[in-house]
Protein backbone atom coordinates (compact mmCIF):
# COMPACT_ATOMS: atom_id res chain seq x y z
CA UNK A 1 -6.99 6.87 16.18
CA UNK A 2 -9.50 9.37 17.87
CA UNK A 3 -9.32 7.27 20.95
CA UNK A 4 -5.14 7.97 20.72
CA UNK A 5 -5.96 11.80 19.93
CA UNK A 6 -7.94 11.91 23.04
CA UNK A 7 -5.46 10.27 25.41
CA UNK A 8 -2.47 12.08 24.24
CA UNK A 9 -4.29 15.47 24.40
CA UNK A 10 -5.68 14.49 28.24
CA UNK A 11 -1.80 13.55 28.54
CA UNK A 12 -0.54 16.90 27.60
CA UNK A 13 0.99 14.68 24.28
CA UNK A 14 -1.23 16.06 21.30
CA UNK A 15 0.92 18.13 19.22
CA UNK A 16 3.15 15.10 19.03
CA UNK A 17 0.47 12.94 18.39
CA UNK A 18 -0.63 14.79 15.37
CA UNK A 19 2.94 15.75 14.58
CA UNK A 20 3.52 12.02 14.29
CA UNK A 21 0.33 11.55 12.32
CA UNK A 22 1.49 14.41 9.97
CA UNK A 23 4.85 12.74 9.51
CA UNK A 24 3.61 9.56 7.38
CA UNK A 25 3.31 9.66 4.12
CA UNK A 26 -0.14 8.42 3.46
CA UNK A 27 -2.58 7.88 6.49
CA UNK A 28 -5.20 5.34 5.56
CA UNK A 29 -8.67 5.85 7.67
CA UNK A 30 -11.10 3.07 7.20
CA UNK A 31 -14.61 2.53 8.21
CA UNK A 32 -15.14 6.52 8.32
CA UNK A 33 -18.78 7.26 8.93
CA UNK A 34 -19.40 3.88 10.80
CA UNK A 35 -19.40 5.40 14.33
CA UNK A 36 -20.46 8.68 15.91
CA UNK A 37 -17.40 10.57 17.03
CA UNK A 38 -18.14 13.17 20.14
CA UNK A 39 -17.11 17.11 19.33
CA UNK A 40 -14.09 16.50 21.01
CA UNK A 41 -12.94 13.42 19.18
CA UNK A 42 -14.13 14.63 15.79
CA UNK A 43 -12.30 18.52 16.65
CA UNK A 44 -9.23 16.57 16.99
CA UNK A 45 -9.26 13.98 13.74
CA UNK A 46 -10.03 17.49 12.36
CA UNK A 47 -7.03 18.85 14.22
CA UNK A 48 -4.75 15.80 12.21
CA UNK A 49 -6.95 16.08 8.95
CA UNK A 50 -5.74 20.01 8.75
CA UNK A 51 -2.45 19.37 9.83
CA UNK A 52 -1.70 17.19 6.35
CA UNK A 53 -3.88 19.59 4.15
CA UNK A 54 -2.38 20.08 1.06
CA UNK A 55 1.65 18.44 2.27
CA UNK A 56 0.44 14.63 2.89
CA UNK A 57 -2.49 12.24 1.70
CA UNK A 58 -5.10 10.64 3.33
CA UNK A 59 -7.03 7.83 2.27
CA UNK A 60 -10.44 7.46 3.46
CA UNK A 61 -12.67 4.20 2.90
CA UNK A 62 -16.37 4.76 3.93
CA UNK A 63 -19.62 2.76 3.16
CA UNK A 64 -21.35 5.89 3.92
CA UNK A 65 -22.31 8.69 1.70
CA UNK A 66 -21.01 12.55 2.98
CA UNK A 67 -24.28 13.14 3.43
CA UNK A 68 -24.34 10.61 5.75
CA UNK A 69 -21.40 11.57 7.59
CA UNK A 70 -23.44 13.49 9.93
CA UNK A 71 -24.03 10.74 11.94
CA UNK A 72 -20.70 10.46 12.51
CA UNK A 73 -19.85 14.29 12.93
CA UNK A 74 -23.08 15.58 14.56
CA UNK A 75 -22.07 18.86 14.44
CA UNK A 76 -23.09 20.26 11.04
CA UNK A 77 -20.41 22.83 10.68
CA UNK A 78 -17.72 20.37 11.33
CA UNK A 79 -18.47 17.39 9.27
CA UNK A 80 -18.84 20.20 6.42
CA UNK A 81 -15.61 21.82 6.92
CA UNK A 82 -14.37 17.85 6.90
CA UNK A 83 -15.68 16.79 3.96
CA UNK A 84 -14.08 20.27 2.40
CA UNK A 85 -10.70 19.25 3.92
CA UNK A 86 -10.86 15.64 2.27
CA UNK A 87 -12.27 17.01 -0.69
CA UNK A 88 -10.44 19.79 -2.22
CA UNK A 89 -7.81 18.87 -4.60
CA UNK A 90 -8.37 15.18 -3.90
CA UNK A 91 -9.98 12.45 -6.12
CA UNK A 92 -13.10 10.57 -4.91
CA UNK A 93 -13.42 6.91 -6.02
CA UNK A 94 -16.68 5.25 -5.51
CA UNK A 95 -16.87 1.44 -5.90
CA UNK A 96 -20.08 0.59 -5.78
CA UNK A 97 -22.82 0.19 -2.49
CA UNK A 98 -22.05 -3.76 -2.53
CA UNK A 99 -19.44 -4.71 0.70
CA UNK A 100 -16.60 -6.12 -0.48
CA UNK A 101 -16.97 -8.88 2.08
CA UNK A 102 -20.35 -9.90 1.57
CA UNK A 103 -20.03 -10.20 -2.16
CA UNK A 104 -16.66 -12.53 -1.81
CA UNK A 105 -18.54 -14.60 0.56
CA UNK A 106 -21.11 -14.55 -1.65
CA UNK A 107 -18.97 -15.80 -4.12
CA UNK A 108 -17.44 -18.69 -2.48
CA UNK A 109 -20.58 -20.20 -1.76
CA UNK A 110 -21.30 -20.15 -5.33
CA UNK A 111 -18.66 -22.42 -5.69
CA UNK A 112 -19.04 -25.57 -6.94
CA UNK A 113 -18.04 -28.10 -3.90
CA UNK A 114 -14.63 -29.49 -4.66
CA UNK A 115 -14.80 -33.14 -4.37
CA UNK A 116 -11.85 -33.95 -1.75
């Protein structure tokens, strides 16, 4: 999505970028906090993030902590004024620190081997 946001706005196409990101209903974001966005990619998620503040929801799935989301948004000021967006008037749902992947993986090779 940031990669998009960055091509439309070299394209002279961001506001209807984000317009069209501002038009869905709920915009699901997964893997937030996995890489580091530059200030100009993480200025314009904050760009669509503001633009759906308090009209549309947004979904975020993250296996990092907000504390940890500095990584991603190394400015300081910005990944606090992020987590505020997200934050206010929303519900936060944490499901645990195992990866959903590893511990159905995990599980299937707890199986017992079905005799074929």
């Amino acid at each position: 999505m940031v990669n998009e946001l960055v091509e439309a706005a070299d394209e002279k196409q961001l506001n209807k970028t984000i317009a069209r990101y501002g038009r869905v209903d709920l915009l699901c974001i997964d893997e937030l906090g996995y890489m580091e966005l530059d200030r100009h990619g993480a200025e314009l998620l904050f760009q669509v993030l503001t633009g759906r503040e308090e009209t549309n929801s947004v979904a975020i799935a993250s296996n990092e902590s907000f504390g940890g989301w500095t990584k991603t948004f190394t400015d300081p000021r910005l990944c606090a004024a992020i987590v505020d967006r997200l934050t206010f008037n929303g519900t936060i749902i944490e499901t645990g620190t195992d990866f959903y992947r590893l511990a159905s993986t995990r599980a299937r090779a707890e199986e017992p081997a079905k005799a074929g």
